[in-house]
Protein backbone atom coordinates (compact mmCIF):
# COMPACT_ATOMS: atom_id res chain seq x y z
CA UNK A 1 181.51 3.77 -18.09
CA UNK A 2 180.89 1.83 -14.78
CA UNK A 3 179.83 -1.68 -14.73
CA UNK A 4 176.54 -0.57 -12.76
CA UNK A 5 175.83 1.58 -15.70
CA UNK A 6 176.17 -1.63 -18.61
CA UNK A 7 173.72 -3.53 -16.40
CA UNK A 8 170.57 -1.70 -14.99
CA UNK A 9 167.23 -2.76 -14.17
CA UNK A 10 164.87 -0.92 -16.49
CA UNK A 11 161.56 -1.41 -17.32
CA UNK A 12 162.04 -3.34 -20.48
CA UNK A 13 163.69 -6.27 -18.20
CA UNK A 14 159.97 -7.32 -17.19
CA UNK A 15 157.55 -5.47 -19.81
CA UNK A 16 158.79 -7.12 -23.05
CA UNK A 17 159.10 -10.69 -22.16
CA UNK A 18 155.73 -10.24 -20.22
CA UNK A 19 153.98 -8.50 -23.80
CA UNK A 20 155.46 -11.13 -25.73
CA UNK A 21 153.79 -13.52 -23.88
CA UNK A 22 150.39 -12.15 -24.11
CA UNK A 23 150.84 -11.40 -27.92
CA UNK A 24 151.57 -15.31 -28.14
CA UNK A 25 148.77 -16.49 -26.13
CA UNK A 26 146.62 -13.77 -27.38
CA UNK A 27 146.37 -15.33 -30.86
CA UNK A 28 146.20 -18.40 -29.19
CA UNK A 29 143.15 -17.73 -27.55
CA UNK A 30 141.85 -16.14 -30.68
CA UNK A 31 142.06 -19.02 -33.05
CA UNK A 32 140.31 -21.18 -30.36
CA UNK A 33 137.57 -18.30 -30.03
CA UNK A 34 137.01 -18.13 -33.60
CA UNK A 35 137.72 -21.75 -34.57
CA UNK A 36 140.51 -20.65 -37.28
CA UNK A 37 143.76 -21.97 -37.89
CA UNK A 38 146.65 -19.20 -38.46
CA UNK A 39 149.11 -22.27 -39.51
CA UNK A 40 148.67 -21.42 -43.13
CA UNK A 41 150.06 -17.48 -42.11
CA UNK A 42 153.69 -19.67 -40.93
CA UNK A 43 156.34 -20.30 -43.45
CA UNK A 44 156.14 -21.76 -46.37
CA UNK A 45 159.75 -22.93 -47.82
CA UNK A 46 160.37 -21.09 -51.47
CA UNK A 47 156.92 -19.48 -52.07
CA UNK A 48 155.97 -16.16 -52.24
CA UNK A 49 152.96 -15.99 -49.68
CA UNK A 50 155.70 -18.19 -47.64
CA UNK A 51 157.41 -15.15 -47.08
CA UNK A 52 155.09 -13.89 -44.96
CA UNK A 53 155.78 -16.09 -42.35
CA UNK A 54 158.93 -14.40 -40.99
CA UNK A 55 156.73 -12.27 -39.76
CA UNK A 56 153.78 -13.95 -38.64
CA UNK A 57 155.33 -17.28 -37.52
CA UNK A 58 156.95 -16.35 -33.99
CA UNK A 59 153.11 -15.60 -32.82
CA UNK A 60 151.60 -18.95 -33.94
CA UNK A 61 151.34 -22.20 -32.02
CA UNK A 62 150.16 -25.26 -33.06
CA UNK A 63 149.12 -26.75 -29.75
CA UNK A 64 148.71 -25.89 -26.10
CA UNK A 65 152.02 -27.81 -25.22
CA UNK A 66 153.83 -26.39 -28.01
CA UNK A 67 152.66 -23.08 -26.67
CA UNK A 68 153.48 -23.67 -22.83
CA UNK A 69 157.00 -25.05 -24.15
CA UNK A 70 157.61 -21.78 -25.74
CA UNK A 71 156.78 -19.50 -23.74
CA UNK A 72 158.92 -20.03 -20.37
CA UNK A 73 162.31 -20.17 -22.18
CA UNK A 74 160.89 -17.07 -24.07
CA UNK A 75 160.45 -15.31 -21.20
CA UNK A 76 163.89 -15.67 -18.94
CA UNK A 77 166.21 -15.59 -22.28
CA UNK A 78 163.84 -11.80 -23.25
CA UNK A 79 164.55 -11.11 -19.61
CA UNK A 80 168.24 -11.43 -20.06
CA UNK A 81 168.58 -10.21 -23.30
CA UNK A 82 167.00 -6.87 -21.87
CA UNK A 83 169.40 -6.38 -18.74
CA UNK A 84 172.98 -7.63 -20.07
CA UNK A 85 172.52 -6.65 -23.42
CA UNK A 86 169.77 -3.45 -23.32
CA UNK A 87 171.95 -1.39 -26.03
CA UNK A 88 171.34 -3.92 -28.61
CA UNK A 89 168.16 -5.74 -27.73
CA UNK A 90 165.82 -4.77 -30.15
CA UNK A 91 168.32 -4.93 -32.92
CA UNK A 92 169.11 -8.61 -31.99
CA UNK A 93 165.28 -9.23 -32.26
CA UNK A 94 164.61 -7.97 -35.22
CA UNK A 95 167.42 -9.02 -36.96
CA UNK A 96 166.98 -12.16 -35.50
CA UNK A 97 163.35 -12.74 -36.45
CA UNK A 98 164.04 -11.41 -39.76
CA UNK A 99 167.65 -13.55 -40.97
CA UNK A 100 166.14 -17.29 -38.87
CA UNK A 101 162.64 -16.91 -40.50
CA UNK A 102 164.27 -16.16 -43.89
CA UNK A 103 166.99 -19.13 -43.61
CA UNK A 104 164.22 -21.26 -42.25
CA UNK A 105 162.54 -20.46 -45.89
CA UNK A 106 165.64 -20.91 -47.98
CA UNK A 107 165.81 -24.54 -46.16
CA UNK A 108 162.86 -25.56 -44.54
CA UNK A 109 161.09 -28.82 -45.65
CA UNK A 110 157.65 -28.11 -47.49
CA UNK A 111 155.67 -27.56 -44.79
CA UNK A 112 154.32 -24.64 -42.54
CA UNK A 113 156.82 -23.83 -40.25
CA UNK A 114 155.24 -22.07 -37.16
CA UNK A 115 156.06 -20.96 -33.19
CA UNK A 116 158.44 -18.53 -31.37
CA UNK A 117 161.27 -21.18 -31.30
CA UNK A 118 163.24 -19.98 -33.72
CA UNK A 119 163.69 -16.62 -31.92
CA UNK A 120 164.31 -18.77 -28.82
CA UNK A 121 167.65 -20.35 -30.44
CA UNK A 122 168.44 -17.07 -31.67
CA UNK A 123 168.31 -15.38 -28.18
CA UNK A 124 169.98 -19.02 -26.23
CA UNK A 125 172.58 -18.81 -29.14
CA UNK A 126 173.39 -15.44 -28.97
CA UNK A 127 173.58 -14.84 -25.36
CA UNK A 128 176.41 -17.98 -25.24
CA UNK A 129 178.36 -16.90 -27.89
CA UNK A 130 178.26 -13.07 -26.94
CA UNK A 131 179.61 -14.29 -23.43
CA UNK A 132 182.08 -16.11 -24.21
CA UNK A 133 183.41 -13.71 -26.88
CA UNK A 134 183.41 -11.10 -24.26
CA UNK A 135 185.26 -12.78 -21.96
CA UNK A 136 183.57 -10.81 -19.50
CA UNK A 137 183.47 -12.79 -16.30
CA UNK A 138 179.74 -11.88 -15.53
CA UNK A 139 178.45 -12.73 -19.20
CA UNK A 140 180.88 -16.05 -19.49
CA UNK A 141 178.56 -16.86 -15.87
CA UNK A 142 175.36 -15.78 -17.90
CA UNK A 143 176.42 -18.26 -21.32
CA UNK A 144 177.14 -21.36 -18.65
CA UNK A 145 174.00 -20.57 -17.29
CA UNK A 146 172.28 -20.75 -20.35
CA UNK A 147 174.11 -24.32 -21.18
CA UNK A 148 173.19 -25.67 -17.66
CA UNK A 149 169.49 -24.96 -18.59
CA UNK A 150 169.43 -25.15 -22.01
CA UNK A 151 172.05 -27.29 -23.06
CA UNK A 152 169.61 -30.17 -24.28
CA UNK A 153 168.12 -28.07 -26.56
CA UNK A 154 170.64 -28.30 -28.92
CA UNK A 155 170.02 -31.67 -29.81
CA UNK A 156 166.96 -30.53 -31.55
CA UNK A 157 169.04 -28.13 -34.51
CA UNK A 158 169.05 -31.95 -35.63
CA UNK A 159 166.59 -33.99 -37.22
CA UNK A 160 165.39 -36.12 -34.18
CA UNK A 161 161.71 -35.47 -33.84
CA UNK A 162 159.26 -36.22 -36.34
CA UNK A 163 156.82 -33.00 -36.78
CA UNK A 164 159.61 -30.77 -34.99
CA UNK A 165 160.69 -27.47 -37.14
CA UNK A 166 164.54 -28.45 -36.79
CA UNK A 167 165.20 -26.27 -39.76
CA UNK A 168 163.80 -23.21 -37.46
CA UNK A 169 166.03 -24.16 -34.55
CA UNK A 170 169.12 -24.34 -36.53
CA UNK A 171 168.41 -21.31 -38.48
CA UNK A 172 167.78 -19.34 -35.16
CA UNK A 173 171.09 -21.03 -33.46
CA UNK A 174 173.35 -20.11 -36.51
CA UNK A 175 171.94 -16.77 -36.81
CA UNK A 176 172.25 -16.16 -32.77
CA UNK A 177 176.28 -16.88 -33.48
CA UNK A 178 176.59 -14.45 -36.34
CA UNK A 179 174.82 -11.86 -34.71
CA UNK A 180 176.91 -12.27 -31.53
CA UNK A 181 180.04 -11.93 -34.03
CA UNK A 182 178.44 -8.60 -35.77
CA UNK A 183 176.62 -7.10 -33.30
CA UNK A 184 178.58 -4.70 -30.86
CA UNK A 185 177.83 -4.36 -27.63
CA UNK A 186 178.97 -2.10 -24.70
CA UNK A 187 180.79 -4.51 -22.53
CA UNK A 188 182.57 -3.54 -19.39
CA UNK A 189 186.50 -3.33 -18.87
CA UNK A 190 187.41 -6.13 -17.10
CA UNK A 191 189.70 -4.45 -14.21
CA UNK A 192 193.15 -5.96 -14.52
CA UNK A 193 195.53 -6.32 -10.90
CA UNK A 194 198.58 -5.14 -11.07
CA UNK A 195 200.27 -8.24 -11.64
CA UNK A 196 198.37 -8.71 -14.58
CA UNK A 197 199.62 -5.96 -16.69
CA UNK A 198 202.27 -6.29 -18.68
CA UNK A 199 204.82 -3.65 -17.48
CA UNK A 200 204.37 -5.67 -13.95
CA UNK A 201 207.93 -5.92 -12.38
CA UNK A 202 207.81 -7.92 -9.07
CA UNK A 203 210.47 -6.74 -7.62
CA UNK A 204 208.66 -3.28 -6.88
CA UNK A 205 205.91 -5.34 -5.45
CA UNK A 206 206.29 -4.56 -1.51
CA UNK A 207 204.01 -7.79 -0.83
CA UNK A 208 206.11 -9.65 -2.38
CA UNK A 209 209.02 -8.17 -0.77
CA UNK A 210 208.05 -9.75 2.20
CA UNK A 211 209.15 -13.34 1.12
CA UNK A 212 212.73 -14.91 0.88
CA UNK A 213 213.89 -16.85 -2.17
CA UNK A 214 212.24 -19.99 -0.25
CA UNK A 215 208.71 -18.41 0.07
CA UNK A 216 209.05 -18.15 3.98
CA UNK A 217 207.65 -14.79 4.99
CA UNK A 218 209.71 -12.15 7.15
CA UNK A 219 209.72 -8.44 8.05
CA UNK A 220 211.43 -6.17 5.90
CA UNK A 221 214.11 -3.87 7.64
CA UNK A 222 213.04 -0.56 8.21
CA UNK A 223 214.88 2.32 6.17
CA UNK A 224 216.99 4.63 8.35
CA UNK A 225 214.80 7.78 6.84
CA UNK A 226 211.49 5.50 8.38
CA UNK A 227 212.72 5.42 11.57
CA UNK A 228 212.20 8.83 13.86
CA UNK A 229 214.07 8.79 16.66
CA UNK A 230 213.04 10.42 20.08
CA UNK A 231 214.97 12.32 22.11
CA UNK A 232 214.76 11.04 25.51
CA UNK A 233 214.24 13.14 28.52
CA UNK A 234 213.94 11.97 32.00
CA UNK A 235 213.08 14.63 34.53
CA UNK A 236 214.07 13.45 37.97
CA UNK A 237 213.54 14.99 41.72
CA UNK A 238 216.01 14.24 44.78
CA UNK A 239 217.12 15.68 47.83
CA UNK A 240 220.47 16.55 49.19
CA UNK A 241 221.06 18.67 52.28
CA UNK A 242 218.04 19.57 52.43
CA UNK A 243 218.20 21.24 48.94
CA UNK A 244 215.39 20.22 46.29
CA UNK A 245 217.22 20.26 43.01
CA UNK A 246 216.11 19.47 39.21
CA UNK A 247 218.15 18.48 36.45
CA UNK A 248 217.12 17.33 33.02
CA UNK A 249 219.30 14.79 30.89
């Protein structure tokens, strides 16, 4: 399958970072409508009703910055997600939301753990890791990418903000590196030259051929088969006695 083929523009590329969006500010907009709180519907660390939070969780913010923070890196690492990875997507959301919300339970502190950056470590996490396993020169560009922009964030997997889920971003960052060890996705063949291959013999390489044993370039003799000779004719005119005569050598 052609490279072309692995990564497409579809639909998906701009419609699911774009609904997740409006989901997210959606309930937003609702809890300030209604004057309700949804924190209590985050998770809860080893309770029941906490459970319910895996769920729930991603779509809750507890501020308008937390919110705006959210929502940009949500976008671009959805949009990325979609077009170098479309075969496996939706399997590295769900799975994603599903294994960082439950880890976040197993060792969250006691407290409601809520907002969509959990999935946001899993999708940063799992796009590096998937690149560089790959070794696939256009998804090891995508993973430095994804360090240049959001390299800092993994400073935060660590307890250095008071009131800051770090439990959530380290669940989503280790769960983005075992899904990108478990999850398989269609990468292309990386098209080898001919001097990388292993049966590779340079001296059948006629561009090599060209150079001496001191690297200095020259023109290879021509093969006696290579060479066509012409037969040369010269048709010539004169006069003698009056005579015109032709001859042909």
């Amino acid at each position: 399958m052609s490279e072309m083929a692995h990564f497409k523009f579809s639909n998906n590329v701009v419609a699911v970072p774009l609904l997740a969006m409006i989901m997210i500010w959606a309930v937003y907009w609702v809890e300030l409508s209604l004057g309700v709180n949804f924190n209590e519907l985050g998770v809860m660390p080893r309770t029941l009703t906490g459970l319910r939070g895996i769920v729930f969780s991603p779509f809750i913010h507890g501020s308008l910055e937390h919110l705006y923070n959210n929502t940009i890196p949500l976008a671009i690492l959805l949009s990325a997600l979609m077009y170098f990875y479309r075969s496996v997507a939706w399997k590295v959301i769900f799975y994603g939301i599903l294994l960082s919300g439950f880890m976040t339970w197993v060792i969250g502190r006691t407290s409601y753990h809520i907002g969509a950056s959990g999935l946001i470590y899993v999708l940063a996490s799992f796009i590096f890791f998937k690149g560089i396993f790959s070794s696939y020169f256009r998804l090891v560009a995508l993973s430095l990418i994804v360090v240049f922009i959001y390299g800092s964030m993994l400073w935060y997997i660590f307890p250095v903000k008071e009131g800051m889920s770090w439990e959530g971003h380290l669940a989503g960052f280790i769960t983005g590196l075992f899904l990108a060890k478990v999850v398989k996705a269609h990468i292309p063949k990386t098209t080898k030259f001919d001097w990388e291959k292993d049966d590779y013999n340079e001296d059948d390489d006629l561009f090599l051929q060209h150079f001496d044993e001191n690297g200095n370039f020259r023109e290879l003799p021509k093969d006696d088969a290579e060479v066509n000779e012409e037969t040369l004719k010269i048709n010539y005119i004169y006069k003698d006695n009056g005579d015109n005569k032709s001859s042909e050598v």
